[in-house]
Protein backbone atom coordinates (compact mmCIF):
# COMPACT_ATOMS: atom_id res chain seq x y z
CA UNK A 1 -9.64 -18.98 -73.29
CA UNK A 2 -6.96 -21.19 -72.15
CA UNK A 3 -4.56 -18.66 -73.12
CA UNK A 4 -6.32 -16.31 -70.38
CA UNK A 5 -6.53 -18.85 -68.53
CA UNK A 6 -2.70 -19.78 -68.65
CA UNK A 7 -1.65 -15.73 -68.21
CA UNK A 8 -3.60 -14.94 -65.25
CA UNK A 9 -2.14 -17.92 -63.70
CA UNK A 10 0.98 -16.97 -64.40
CA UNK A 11 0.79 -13.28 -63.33
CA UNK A 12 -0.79 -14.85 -59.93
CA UNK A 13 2.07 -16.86 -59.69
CA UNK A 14 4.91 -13.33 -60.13
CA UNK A 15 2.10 -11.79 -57.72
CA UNK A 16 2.73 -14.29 -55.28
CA UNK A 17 6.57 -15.07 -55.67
CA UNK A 18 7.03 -10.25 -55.63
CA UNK A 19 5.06 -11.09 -52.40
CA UNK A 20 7.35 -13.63 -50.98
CA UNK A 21 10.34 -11.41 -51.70
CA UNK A 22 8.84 -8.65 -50.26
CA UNK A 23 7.81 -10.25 -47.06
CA UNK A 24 11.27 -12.41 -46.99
CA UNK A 25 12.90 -8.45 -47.72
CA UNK A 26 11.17 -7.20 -44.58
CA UNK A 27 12.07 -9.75 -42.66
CA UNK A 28 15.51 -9.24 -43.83
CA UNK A 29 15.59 -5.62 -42.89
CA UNK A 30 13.67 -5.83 -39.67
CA UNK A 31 16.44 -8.88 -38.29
CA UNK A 32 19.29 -6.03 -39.30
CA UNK A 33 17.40 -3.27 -37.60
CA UNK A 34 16.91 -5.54 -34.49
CA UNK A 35 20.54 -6.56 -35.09
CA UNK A 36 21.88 -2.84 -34.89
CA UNK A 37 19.58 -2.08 -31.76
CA UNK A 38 20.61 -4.68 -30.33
CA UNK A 39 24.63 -3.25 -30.99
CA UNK A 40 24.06 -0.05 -29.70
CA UNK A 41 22.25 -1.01 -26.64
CA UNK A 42 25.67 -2.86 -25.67
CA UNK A 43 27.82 -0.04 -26.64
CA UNK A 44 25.64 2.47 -24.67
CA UNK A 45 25.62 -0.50 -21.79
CA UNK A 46 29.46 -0.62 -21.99
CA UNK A 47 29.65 2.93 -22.35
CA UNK A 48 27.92 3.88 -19.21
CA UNK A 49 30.01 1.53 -17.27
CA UNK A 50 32.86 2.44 -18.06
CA UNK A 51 32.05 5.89 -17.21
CA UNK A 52 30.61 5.00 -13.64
CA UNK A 53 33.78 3.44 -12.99
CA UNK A 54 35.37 6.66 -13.21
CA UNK A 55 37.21 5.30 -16.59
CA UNK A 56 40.22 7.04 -17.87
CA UNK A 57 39.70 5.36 -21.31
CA UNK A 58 36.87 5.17 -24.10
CA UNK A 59 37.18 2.60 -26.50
CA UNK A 60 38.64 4.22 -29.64
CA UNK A 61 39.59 7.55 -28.22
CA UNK A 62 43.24 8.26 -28.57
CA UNK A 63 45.27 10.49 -25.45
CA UNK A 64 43.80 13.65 -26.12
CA UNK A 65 39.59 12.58 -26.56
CA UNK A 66 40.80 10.59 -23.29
CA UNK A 67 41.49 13.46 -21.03
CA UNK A 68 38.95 15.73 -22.39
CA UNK A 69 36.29 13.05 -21.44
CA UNK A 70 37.70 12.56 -18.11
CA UNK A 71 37.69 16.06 -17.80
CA UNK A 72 34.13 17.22 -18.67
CA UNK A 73 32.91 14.49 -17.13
CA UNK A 74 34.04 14.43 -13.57
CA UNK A 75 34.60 18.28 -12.70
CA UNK A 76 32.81 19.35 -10.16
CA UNK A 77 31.16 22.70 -12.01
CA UNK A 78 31.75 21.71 -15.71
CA UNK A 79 30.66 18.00 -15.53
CA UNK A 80 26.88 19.48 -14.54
CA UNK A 81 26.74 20.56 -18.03
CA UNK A 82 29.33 18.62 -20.35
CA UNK A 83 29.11 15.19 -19.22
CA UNK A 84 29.03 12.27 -21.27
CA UNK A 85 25.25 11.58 -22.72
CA UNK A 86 25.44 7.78 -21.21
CA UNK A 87 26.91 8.84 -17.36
CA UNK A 88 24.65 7.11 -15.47
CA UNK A 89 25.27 10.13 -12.94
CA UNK A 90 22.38 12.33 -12.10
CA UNK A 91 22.67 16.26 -11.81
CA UNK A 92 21.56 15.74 -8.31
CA UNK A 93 24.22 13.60 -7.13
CA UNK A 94 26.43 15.77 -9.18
CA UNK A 95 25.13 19.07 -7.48
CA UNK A 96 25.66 17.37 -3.68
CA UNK A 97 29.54 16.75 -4.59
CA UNK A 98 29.67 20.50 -5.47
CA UNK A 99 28.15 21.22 -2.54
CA UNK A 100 30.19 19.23 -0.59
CA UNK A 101 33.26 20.68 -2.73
CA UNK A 102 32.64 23.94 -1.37
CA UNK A 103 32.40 23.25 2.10
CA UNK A 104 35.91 21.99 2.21
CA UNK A 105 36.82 24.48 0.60
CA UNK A 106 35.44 27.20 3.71
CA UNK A 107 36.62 24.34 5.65
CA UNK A 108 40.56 24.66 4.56
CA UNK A 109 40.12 28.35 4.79
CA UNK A 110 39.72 28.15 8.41
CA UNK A 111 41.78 24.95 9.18
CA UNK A 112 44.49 27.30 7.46
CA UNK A 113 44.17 30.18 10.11
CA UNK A 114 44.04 27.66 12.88
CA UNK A 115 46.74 26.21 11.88
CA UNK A 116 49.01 29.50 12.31
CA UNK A 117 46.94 30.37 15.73
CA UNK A 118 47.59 26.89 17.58
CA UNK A 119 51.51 27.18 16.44
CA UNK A 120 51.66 30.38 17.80
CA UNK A 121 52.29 32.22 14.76
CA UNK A 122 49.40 34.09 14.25
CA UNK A 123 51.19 37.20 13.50
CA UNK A 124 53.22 35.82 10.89
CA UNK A 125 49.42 34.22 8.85
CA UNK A 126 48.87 38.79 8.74
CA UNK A 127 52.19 39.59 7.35
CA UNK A 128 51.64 41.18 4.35
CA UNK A 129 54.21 41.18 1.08
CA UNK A 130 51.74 42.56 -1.45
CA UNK A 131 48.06 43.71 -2.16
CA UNK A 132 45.89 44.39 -4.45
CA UNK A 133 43.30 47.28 -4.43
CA UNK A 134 40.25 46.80 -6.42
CA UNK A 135 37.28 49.40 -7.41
CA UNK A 136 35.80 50.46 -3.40
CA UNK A 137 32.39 47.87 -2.86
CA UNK A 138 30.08 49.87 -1.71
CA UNK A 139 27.78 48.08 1.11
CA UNK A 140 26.35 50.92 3.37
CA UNK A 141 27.66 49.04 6.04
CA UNK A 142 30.93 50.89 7.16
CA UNK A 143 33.48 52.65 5.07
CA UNK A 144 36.26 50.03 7.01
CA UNK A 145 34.33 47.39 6.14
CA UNK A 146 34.12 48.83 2.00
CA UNK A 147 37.58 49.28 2.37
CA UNK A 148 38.66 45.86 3.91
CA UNK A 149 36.52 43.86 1.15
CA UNK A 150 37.89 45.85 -2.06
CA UNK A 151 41.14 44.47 -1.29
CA UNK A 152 43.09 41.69 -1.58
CA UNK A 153 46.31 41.17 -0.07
CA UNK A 154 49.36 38.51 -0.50
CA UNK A 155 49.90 37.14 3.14
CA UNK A 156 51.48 34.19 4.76
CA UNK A 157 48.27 32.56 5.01
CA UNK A 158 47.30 33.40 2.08
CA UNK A 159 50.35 31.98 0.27
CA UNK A 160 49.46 28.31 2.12
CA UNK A 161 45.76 28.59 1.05
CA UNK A 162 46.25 29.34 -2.19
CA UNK A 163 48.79 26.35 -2.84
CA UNK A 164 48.97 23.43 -0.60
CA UNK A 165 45.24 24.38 0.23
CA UNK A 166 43.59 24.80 -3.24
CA UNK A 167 45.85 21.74 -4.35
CA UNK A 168 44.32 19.36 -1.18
CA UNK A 169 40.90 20.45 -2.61
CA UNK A 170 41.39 19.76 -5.89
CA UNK A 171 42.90 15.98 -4.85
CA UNK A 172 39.51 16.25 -2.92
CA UNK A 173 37.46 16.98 -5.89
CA UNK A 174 38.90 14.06 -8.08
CA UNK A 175 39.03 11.51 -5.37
CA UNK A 176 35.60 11.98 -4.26
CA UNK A 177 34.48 10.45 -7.52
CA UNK A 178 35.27 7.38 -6.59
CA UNK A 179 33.08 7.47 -3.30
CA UNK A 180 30.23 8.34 -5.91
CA UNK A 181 30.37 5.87 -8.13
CA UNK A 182 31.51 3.14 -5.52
CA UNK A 183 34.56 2.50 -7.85
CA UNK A 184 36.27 -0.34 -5.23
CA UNK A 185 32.84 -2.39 -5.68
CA UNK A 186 31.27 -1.91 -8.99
CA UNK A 187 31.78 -5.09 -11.78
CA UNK A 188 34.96 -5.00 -13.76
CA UNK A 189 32.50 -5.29 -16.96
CA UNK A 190 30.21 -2.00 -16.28
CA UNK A 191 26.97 -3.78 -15.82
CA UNK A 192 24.96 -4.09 -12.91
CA UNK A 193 25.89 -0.80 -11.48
CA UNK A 194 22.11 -0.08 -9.92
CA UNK A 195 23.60 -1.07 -6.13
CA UNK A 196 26.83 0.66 -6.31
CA UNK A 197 24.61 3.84 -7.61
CA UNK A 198 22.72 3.22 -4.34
CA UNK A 199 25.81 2.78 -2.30
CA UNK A 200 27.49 5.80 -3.88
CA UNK A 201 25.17 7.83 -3.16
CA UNK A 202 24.80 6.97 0.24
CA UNK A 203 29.13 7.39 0.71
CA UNK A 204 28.59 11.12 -1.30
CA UNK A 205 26.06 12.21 1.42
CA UNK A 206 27.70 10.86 4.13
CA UNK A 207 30.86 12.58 3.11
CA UNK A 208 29.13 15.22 2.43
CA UNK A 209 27.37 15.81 6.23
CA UNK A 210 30.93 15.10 7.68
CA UNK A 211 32.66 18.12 5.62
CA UNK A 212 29.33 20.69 6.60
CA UNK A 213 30.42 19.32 10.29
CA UNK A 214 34.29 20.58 9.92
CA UNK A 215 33.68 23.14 7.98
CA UNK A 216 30.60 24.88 10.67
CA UNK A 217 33.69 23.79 13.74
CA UNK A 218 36.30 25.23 11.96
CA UNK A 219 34.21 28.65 11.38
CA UNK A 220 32.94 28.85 14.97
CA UNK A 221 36.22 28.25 16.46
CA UNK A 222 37.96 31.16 14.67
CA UNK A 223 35.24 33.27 15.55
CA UNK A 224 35.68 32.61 18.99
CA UNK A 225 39.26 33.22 18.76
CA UNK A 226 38.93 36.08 16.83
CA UNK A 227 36.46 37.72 19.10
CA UNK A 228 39.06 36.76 21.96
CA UNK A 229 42.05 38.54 20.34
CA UNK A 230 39.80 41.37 19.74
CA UNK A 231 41.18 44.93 20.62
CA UNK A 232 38.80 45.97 23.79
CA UNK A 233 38.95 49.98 22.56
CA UNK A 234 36.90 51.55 20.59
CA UNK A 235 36.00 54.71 19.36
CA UNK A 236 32.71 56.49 20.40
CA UNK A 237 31.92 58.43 17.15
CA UNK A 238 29.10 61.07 17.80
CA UNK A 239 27.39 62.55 14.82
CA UNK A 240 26.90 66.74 15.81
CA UNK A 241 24.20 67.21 13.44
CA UNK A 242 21.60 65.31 15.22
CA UNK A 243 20.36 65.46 19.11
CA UNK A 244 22.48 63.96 22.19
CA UNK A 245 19.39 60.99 22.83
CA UNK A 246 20.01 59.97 19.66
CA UNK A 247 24.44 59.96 19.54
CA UNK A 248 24.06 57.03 21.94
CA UNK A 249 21.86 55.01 19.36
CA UNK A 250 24.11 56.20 16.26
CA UNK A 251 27.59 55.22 18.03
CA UNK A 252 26.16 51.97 18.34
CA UNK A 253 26.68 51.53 14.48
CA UNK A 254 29.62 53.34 14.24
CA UNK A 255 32.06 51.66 17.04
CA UNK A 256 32.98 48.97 15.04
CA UNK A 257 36.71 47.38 15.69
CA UNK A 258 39.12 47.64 13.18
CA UNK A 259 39.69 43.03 13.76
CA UNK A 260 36.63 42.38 13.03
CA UNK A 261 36.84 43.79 9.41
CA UNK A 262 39.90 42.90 8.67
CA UNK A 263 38.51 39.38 9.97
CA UNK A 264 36.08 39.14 6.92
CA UNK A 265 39.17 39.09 4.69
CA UNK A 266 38.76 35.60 4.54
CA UNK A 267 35.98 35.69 2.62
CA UNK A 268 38.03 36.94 -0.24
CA UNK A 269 40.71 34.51 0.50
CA UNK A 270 37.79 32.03 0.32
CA UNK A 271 36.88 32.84 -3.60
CA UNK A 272 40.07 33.10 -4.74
CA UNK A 273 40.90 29.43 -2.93
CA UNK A 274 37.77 28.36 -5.09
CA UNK A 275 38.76 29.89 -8.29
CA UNK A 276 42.41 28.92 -7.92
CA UNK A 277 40.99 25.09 -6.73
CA UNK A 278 38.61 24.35 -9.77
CA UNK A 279 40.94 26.24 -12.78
CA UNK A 280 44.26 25.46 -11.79
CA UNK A 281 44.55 22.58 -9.18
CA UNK A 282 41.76 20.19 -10.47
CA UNK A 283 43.20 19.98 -13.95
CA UNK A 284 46.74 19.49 -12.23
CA UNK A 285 45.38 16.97 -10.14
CA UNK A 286 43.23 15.46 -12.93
CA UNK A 287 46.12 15.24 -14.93
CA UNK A 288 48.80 13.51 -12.11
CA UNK A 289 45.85 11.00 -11.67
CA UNK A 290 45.28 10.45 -15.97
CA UNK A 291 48.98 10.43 -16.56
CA UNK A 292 49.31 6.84 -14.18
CA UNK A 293 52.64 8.53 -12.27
CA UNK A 294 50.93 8.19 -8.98
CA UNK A 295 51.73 4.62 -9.44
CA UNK A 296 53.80 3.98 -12.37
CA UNK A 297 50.46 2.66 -14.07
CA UNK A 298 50.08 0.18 -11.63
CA UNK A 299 47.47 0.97 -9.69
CA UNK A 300 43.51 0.87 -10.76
CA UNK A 301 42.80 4.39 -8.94
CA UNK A 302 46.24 6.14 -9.52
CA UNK A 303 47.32 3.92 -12.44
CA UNK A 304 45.31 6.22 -15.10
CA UNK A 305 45.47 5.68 -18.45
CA UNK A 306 48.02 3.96 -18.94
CA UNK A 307 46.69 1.16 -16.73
CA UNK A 308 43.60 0.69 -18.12
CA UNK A 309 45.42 0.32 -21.76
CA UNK A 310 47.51 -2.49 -20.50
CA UNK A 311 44.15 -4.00 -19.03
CA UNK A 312 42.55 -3.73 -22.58
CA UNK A 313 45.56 -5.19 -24.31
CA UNK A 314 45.69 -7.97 -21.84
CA UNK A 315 42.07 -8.43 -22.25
CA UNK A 316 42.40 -8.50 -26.02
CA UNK A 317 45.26 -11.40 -26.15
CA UNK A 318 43.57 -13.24 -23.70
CA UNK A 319 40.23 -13.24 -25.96
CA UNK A 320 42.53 -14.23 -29.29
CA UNK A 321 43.85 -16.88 -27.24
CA UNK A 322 40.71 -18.22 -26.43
CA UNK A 323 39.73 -18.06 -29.53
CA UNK A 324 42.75 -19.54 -30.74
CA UNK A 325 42.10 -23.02 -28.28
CA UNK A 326 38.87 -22.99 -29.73
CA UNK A 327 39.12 -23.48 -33.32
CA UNK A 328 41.72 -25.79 -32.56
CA UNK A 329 39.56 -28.01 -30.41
CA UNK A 330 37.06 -28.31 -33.40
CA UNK A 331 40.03 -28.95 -35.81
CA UNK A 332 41.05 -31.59 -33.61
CA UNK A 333 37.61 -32.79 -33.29
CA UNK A 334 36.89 -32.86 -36.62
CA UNK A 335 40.40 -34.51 -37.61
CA UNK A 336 39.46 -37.54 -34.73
CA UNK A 337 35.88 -37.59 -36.21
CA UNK A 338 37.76 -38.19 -39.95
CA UNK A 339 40.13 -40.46 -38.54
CA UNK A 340 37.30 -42.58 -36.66
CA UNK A 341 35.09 -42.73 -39.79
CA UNK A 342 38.59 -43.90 -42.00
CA UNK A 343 39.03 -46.77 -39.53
CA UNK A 344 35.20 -47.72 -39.54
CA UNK A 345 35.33 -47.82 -42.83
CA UNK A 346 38.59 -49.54 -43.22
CA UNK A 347 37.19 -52.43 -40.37
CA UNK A 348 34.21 -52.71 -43.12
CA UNK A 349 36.03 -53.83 -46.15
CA UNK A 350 38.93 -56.19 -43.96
CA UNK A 351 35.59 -57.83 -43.01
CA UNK A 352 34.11 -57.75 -46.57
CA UNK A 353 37.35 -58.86 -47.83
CA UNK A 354 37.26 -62.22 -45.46
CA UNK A 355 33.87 -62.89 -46.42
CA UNK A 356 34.94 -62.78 -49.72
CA UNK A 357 38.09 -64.86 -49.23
CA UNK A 358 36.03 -67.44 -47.34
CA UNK A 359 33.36 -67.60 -50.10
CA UNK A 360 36.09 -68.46 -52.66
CA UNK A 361 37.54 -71.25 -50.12
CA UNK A 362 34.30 -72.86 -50.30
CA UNK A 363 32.88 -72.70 -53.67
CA UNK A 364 36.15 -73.13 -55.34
CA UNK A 365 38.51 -75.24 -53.17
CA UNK A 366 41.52 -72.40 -53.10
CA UNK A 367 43.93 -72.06 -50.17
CA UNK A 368 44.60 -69.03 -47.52
């Protein structure tokens, strides 16, 4: 009996000290999971900051991860699709910049033409040096109209919208970034971005109205003009095959003037300026801006990459050093502590010593 007795206790006893591992185990486990939770929520948080700020640099990506980011995650057509999984960005703010991006584009299409028209040298925006004929579009319109919009062709104008044009919209498209994400306000540590979300947003739209205003002046204003220039004769075409009541109606459609389709040219010029603008000049421009040669990597905006690294550095060996002055304050510390506790103790025995010195002066009659 006392032999049951004594095993049953004993296997109680394993049963509880397999329990107490077990429950100290998941305690263990649960404190790392929290632990790693806890980790990623600040990377995420840092993450996302950086990226509202418009960042040219992740931690740990070298050059090339660098400009892909920046890339995928501020174009105005690809960053609707590729952006970073933490850009605190929403497609909606993302779809009003393109919006906006395409009005100045329609906008420097006509500024373009004005341009030539106010310096007198509207003849020389038509001159032609080359052009390209593409497969006839057939609208049922006109056959002049068809024939105008299946063709593109190398002119003055052209030449200016296609460079300094597309390249002014592509410096348009990367700088208007930093309206959206409020870059000259937001925290240097990514956090707290909620108000310059707000504030961002508000710039973007505001922006956003003032381009549709330009862009609607601009296009009214060459239509006037163009409808002023317009050649006053026309040609009365009158169809045999039907009745003379009806050739007035049917010339109606037919006297067209030749300016006016060679006026919707533009609209060609237009998608080519928006091709050229988000293929060629936004990575060029996207590049200028990551490379830091604005500014010599001086510069937050223009300073790119290179900037931010120097920031990070600086930020590193300014965080050793602290850390540095630290654990030599508690080395000091502890050393004074030491050297207090030595001359306590040292106090202690010249006292003991006395006592003792006295003691033998009385009891035995010896001299100091």
């Amino acid at each position: 009996m006392s032999s049951t007795r004594s095993s049953k206790q004993s296997s109680t006893g394993d049963l509880k000290i397999k329990t107490k591992e077990t429950e100290s185990f998941d305690d263990g486990s649960q404190q790392h999971s929290d632990e790693e939770k806890q980790e990623d929520d600040e990377e995420r948080q840092l993450i996302a900051g950086l990226l509202f700020q418009h960042a040219y640099h992740l931690p740990g990506n070298n050059m090339t991860q660098d400009l892909w980011q920046y890339l995928t995650n501020n174009h105005p057509i690809v960053g609707i699709c590729l952006h970073h999984k933490y850009h605190p960005l929403s497609w909606k703010l993302r779809m009003l910049t393109l919006f906006g991006s395409v009005l100045f584009g329609l906008a420097l299409t006509n500024i373009v033409y004005l341009a030539f028209v106010f310096a007198a040298q509207d003849d020389a925006f038509d001159k032609r040096y080359y052009e390209f004929q593409t497969n006839l579009t057939v609208t049922g319109l006109n056959e002049d109209f068809d024939e105008n919009v299946s063709k593109l062709s190398v002119t003055n104008g052209n030449i200016v919208l296609w460079t300094v044009g597309a390249f002014i919209h592509g410096i348009y498209d990367n700088t208007i970034w930093s309206l959206a994400t409020f870059q000259c306000c937001a925290r240097k540590d990514g956090k707290d971005t909620s108000k310059s979300s707000v504030t961002g947003a508000f710039l973007v739209m505001l922006s956003t109205v003032l381009v549709t205003a330009v862009a609607t002046f601009a296009v009214m204003l060459r239509a006037a003009l163009a409808a002023d220039s317009t050649d006053t004769t026309t040609t009365i075409v009158v169809n045999p095959s039907i009745s003379d009541s009806h050739n007035q109606v049917y010339s109606q459609f037919q006297v067209v003037h030749q300016q006016e389709f060679q006026d919707y040219e533009f609209i060609v010029s237009y998608f080519v300026e928006l091709v050229l603008s988000y293929i060629v000049y936004y990575p060029i421009a996207a590049i200028i801006l990551f490379s830091g040669i604005a500014s010599c990597g001086r510069s937050p905006v223009t300073g790119g990459r290179p900037y931010e690294l120097r920031r990070e550095r600086e930020a590193k060996k300014s965080q050793a050093a602290g850390q540095l002055v630290q654990e030599q304050g508690v080395e000091v510390e502890w050393m004074d502590s030491s050297a207090r506790g030595d001359s306590s103790a040292g106090s202690k025995n010249t006292k003991t010593g006395g006592a003792d010195s006295n003691t033998c002066s009385e009891d035995k009659g010896c001299t100091l």
